[in-house]
PDB file of N, CA and C in Angstrom:
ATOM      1  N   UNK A   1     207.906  57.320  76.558  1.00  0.00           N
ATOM      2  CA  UNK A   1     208.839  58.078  75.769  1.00  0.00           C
ATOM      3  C   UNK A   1     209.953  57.155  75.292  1.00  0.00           C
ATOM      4  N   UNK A   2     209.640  56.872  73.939  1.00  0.00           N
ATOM      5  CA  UNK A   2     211.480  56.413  73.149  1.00  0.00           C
ATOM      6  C   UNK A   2     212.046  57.001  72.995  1.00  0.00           C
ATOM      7  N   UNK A   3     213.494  56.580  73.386  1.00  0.00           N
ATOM      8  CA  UNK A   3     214.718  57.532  72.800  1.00  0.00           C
ATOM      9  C   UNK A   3     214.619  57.287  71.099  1.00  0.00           C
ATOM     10  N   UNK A   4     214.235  56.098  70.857  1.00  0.00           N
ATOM     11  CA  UNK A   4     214.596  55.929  69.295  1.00  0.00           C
ATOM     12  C   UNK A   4     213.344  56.517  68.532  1.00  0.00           C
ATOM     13  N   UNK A   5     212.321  57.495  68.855  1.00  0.00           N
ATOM     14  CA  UNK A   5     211.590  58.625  68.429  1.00  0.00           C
ATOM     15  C   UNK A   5     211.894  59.822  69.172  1.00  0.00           C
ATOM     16  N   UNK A   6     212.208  60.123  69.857  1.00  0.00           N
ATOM     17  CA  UNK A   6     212.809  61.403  70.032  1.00  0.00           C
ATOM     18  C   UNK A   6     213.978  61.916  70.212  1.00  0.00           C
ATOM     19  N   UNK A   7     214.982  61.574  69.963  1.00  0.00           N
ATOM     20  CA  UNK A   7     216.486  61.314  70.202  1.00  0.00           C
ATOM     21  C   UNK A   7     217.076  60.966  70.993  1.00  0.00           C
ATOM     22  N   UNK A   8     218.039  62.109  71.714  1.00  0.00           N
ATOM     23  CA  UNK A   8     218.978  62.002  72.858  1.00  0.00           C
ATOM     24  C   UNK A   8     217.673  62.279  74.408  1.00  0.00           C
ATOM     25  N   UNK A   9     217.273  62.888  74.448  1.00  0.00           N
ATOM     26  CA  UNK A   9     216.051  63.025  75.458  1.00  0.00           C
ATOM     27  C   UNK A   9     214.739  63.343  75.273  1.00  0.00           C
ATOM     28  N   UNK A  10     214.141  63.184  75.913  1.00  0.00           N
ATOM     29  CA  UNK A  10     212.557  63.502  75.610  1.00  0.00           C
ATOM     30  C   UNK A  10     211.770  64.613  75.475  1.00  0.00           C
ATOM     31  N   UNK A  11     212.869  65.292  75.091  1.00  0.00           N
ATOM     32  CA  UNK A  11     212.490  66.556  75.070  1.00  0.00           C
ATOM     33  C   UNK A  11     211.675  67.110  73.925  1.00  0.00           C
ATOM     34  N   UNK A  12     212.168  66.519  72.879  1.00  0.00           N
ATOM     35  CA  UNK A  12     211.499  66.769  71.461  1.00  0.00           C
ATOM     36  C   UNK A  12     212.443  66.795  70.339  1.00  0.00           C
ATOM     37  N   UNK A  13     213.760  66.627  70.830  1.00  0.00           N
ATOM     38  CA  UNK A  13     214.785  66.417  69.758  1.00  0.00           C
ATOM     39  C   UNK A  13     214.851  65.203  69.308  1.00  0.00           C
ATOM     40  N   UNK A  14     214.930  65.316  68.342  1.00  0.00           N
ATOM     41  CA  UNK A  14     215.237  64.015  67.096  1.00  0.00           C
ATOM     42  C   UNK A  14     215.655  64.605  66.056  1.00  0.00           C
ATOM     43  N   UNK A  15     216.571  63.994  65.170  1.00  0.00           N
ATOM     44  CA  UNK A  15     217.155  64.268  64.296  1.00  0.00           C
ATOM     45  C   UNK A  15     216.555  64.415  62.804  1.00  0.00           C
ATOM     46  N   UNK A  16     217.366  65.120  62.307  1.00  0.00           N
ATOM     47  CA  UNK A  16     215.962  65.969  60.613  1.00  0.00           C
ATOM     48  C   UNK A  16     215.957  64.070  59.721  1.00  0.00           C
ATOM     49  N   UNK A  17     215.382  64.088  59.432  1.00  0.00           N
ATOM     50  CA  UNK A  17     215.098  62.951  58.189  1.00  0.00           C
ATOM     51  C   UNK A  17     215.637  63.331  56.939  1.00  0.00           C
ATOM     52  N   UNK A  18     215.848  62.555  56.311  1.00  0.00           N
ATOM     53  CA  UNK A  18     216.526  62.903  55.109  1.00  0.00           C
ATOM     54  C   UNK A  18     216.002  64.077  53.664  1.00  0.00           C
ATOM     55  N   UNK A  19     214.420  63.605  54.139  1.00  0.00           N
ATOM     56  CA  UNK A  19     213.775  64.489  53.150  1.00  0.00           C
ATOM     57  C   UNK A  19     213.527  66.060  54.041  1.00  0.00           C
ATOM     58  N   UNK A  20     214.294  66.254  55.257  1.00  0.00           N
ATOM     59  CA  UNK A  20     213.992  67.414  55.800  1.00  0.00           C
ATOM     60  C   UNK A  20     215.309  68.015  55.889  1.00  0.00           C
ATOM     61  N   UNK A  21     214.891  69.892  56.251  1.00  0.00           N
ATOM     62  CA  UNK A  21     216.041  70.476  56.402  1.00  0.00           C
ATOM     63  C   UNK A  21     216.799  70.211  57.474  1.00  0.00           C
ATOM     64  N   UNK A  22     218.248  70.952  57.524  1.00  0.00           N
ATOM     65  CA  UNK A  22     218.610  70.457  58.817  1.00  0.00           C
ATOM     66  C   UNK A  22     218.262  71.385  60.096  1.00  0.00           C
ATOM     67  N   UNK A  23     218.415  71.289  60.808  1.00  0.00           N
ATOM     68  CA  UNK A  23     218.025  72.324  62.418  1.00  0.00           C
ATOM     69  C   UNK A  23     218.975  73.725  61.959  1.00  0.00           C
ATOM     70  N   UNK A  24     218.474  75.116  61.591  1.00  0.00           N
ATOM     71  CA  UNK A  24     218.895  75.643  61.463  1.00  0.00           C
ATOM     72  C   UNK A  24     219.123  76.574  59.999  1.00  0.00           C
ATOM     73  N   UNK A  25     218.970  76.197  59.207  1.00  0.00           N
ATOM     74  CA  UNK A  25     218.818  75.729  57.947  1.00  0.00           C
ATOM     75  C   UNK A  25     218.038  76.760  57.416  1.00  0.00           C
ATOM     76  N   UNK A  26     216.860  77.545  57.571  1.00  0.00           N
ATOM     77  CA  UNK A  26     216.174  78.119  57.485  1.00  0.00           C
ATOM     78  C   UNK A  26     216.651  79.597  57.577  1.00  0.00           C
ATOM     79  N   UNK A  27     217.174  79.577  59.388  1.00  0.00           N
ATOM     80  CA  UNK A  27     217.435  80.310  60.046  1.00  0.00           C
ATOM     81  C   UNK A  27     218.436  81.337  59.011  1.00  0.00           C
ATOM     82  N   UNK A  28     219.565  80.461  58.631  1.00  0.00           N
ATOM     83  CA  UNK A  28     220.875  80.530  58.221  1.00  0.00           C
ATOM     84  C   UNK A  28     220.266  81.283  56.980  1.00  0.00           C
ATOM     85  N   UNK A  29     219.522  80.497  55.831  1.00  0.00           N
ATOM     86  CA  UNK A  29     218.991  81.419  55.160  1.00  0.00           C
ATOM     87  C   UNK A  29     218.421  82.604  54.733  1.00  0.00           C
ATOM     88  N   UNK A  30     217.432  82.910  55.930  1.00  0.00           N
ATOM     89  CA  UNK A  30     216.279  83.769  55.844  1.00  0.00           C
ATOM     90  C   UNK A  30     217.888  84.985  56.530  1.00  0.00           C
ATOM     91  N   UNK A  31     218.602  84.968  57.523  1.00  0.00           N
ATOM     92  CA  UNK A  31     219.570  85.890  57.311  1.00  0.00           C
ATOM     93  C   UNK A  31     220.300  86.119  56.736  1.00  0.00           C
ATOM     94  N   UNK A  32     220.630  85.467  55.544  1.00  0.00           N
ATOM     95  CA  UNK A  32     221.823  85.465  54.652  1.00  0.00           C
ATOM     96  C   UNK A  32     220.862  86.564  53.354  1.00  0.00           C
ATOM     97  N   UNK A  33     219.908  86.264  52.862  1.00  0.00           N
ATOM     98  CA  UNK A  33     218.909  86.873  51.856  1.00  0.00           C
ATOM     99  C   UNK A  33     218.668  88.123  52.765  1.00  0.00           C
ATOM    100  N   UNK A  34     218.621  88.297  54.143  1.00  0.00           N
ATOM    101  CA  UNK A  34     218.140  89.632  54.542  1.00  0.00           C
ATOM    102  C   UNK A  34     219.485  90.407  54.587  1.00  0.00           C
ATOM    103  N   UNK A  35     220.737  90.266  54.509  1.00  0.00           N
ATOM    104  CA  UNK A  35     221.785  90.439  54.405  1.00  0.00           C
ATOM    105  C   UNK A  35     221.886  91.224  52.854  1.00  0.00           C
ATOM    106  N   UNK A  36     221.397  90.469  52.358  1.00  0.00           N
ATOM    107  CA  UNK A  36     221.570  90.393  50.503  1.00  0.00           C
ATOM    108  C   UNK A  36     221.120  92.098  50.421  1.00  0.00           C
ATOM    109  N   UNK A  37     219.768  91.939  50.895  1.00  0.00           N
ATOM    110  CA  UNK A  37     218.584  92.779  50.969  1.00  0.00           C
ATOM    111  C   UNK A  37     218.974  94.083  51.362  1.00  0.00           C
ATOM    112  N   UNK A  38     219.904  94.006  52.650  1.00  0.00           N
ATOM    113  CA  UNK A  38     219.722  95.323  53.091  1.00  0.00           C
ATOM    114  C   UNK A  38     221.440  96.112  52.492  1.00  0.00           C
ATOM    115  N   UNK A  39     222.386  95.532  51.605  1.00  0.00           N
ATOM    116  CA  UNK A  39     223.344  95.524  50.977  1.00  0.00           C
ATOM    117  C   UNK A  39     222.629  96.256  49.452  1.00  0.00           C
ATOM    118  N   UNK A  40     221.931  95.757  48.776  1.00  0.00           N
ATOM    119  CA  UNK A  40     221.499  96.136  47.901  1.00  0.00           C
ATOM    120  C   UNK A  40     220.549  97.526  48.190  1.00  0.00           C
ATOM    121  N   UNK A  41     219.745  97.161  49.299  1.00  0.00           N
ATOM    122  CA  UNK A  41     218.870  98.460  49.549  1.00  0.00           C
ATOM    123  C   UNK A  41     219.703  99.731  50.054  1.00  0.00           C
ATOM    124  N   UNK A  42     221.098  99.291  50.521  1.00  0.00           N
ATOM    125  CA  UNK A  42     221.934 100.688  51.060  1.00  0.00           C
ATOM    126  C   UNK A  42     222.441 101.384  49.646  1.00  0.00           C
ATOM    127  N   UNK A  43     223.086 100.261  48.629  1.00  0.00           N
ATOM    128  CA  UNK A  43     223.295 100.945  47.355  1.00  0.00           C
ATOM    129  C   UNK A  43     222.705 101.943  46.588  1.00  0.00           C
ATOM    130  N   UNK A  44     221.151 101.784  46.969  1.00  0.00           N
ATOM    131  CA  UNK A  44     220.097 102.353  46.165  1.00  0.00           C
ATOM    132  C   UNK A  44     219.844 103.404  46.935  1.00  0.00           C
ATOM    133  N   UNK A  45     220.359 103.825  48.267  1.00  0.00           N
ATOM    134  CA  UNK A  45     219.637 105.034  49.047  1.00  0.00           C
ATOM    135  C   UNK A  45     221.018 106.121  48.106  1.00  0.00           C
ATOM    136  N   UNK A  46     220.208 107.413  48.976  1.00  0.00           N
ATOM    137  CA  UNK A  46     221.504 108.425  49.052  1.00  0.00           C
ATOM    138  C   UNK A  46     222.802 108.146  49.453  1.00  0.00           C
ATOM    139  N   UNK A  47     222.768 107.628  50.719  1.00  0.00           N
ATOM    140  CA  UNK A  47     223.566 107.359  51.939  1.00  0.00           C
ATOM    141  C   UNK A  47     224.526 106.425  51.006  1.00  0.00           C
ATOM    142  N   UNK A  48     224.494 105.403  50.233  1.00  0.00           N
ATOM    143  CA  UNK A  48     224.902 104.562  49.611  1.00  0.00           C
ATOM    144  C   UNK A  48     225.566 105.729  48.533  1.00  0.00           C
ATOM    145  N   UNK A  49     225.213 106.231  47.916  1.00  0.00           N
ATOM    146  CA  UNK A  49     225.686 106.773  46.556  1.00  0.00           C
ATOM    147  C   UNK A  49     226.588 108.049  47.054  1.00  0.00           C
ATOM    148  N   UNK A  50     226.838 108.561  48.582  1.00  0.00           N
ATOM    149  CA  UNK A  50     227.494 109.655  49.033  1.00  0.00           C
ATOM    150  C   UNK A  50     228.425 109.200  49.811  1.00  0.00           C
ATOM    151  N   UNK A  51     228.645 107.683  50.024  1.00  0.00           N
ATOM    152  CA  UNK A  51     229.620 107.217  50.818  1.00  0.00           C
ATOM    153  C   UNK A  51     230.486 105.663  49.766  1.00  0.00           C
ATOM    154  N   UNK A  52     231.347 106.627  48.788  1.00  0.00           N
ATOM    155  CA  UNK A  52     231.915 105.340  47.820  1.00  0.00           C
ATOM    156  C   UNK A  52     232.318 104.073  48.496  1.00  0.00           C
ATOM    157  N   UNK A  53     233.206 103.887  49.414  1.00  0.00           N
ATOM    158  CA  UNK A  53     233.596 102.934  50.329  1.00  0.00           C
ATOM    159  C   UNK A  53     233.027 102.114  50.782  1.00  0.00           C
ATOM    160  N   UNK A  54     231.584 102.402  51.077  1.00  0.00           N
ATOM    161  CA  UNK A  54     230.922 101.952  51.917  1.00  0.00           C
ATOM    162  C   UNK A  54     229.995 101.233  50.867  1.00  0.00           C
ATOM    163  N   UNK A  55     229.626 102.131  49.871  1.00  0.00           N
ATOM    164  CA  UNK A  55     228.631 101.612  48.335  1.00  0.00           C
ATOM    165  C   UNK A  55     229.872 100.384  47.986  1.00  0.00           C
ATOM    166  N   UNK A  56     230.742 100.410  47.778  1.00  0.00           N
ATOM    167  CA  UNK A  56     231.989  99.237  47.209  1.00  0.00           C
ATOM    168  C   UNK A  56     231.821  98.208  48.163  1.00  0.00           C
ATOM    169  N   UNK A  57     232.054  98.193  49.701  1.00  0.00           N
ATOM    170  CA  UNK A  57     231.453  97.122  50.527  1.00  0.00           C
ATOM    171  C   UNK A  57     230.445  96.519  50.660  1.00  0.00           C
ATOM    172  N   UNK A  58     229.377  97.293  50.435  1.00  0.00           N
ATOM    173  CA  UNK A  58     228.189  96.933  50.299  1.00  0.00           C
ATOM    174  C   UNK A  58     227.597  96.111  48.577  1.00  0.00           C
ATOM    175  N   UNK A  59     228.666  96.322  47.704  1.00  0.00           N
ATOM    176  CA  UNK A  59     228.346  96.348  46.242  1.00  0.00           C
ATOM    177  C   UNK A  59     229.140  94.393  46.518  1.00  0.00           C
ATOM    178  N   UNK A  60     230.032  94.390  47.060  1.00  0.00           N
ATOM    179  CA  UNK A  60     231.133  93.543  47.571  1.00  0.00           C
ATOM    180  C   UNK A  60     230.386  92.700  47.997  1.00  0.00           C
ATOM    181  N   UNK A  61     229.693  92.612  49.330  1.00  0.00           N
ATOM    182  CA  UNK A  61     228.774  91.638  50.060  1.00  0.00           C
ATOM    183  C   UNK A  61     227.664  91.061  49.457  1.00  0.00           C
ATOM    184  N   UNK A  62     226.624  92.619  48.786  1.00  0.00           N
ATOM    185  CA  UNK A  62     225.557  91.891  48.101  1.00  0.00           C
ATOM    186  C   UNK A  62     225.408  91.607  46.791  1.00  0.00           C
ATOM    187  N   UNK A  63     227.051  91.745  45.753  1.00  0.00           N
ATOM    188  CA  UNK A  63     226.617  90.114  44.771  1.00  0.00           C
ATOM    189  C   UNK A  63     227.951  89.721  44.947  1.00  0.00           C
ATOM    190  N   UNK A  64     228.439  89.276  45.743  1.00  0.00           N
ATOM    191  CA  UNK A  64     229.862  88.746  45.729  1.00  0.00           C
ATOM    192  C   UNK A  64     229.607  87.324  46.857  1.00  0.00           C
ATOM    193  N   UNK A  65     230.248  87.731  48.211  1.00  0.00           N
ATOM    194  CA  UNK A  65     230.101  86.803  49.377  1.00  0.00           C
ATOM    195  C   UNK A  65     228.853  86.663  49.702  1.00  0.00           C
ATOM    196  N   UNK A  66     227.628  87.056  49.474  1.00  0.00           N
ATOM    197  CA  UNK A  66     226.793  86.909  50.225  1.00  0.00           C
ATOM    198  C   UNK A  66     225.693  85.524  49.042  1.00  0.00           C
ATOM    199  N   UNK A  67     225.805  85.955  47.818  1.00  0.00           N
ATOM    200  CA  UNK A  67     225.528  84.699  47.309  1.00  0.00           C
ATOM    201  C   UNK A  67     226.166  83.375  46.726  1.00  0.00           C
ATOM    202  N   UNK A  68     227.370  83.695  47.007  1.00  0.00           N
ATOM    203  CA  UNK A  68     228.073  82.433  46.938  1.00  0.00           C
ATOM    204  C   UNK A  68     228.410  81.546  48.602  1.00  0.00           C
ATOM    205  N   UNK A  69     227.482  82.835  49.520  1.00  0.00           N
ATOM    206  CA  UNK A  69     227.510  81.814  50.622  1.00  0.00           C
ATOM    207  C   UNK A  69     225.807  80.798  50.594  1.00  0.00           C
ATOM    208  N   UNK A  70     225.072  81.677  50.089  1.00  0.00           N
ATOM    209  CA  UNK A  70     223.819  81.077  49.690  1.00  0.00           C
ATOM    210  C   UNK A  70     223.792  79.928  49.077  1.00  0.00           C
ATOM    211  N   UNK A  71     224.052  79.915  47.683  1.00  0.00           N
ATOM    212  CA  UNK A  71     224.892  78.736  47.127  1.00  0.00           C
ATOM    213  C   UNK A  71     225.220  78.019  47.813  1.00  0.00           C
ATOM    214  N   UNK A  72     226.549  77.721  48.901  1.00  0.00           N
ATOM    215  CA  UNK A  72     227.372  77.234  49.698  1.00  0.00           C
ATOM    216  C   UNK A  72     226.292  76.234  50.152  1.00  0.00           C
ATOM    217  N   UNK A  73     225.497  77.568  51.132  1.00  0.00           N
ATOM    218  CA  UNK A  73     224.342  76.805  52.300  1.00  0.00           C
ATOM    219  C   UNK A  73     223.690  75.640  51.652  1.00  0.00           C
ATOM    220  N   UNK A  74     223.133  76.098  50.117  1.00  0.00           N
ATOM    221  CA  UNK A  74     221.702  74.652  49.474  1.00  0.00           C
ATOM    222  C   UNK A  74     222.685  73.582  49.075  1.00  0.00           C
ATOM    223  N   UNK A  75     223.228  74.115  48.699  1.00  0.00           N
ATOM    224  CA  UNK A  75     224.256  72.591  47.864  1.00  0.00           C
ATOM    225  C   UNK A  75     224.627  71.568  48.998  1.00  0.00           C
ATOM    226  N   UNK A  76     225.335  72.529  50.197  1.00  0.00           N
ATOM    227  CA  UNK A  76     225.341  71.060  51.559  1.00  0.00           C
ATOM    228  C   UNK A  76     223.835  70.868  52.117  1.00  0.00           C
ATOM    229  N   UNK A  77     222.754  71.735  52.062  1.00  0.00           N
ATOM    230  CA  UNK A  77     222.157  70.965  52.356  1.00  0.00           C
ATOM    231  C   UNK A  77     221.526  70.026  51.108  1.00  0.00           C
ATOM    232  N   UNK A  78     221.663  69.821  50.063  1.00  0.00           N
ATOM    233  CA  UNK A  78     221.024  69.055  49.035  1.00  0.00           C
ATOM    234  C   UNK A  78     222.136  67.758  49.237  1.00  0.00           C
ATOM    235  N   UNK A  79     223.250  68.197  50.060  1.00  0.00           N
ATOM    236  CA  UNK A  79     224.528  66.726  49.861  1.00  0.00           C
ATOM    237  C   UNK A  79     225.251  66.989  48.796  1.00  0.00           C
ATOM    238  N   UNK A  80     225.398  68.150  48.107  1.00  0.00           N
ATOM    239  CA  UNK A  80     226.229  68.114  47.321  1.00  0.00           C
ATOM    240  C   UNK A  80     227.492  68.424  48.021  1.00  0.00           C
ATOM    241  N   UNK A  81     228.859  67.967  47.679  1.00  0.00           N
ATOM    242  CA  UNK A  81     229.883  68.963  48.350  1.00  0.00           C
ATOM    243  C   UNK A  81     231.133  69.575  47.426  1.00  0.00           C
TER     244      UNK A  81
END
């Protein structure tokens, strides 16, 4: 076992390569879009259209903060900053 192929211990950690995502990365995504998802899908129920406040928060999260955190996420990981 090398440390300088598997990182800090032998466990299986090593660090992402440049052409890879980073640890997490995915994760961060696939909840941020299911976020999106279930913001937009509350708008479209009843429940959404009988509770204004809640349709405005929800209208708020899923095209406001929730894709300009998306955005946020690819651009650092592409290295942009």
């Amino acid at each position: 076992m090398n440390t300088k192929d598997y990182g800090q211990h032998a466990s299986g950690y090593r660090k992402p390569e440049a052409t890879e995502p980073s640890q997490g990365f995915m994760s961060r995504l696939v909840f941020w879009i299911l976020v999106c998802a279930a913001c937009v899908c509350w708008m479209l129920t009843h429940m959404g259209c009988a509770h204004p406040i809640g349709n405005g928060l929800a209208a708020l999260m899923g095209f406001g903060f929730v894709p300009l955190r998306l955005i946020a996420l690819v651009l650092s990981e592409a290295g942009i900053e």
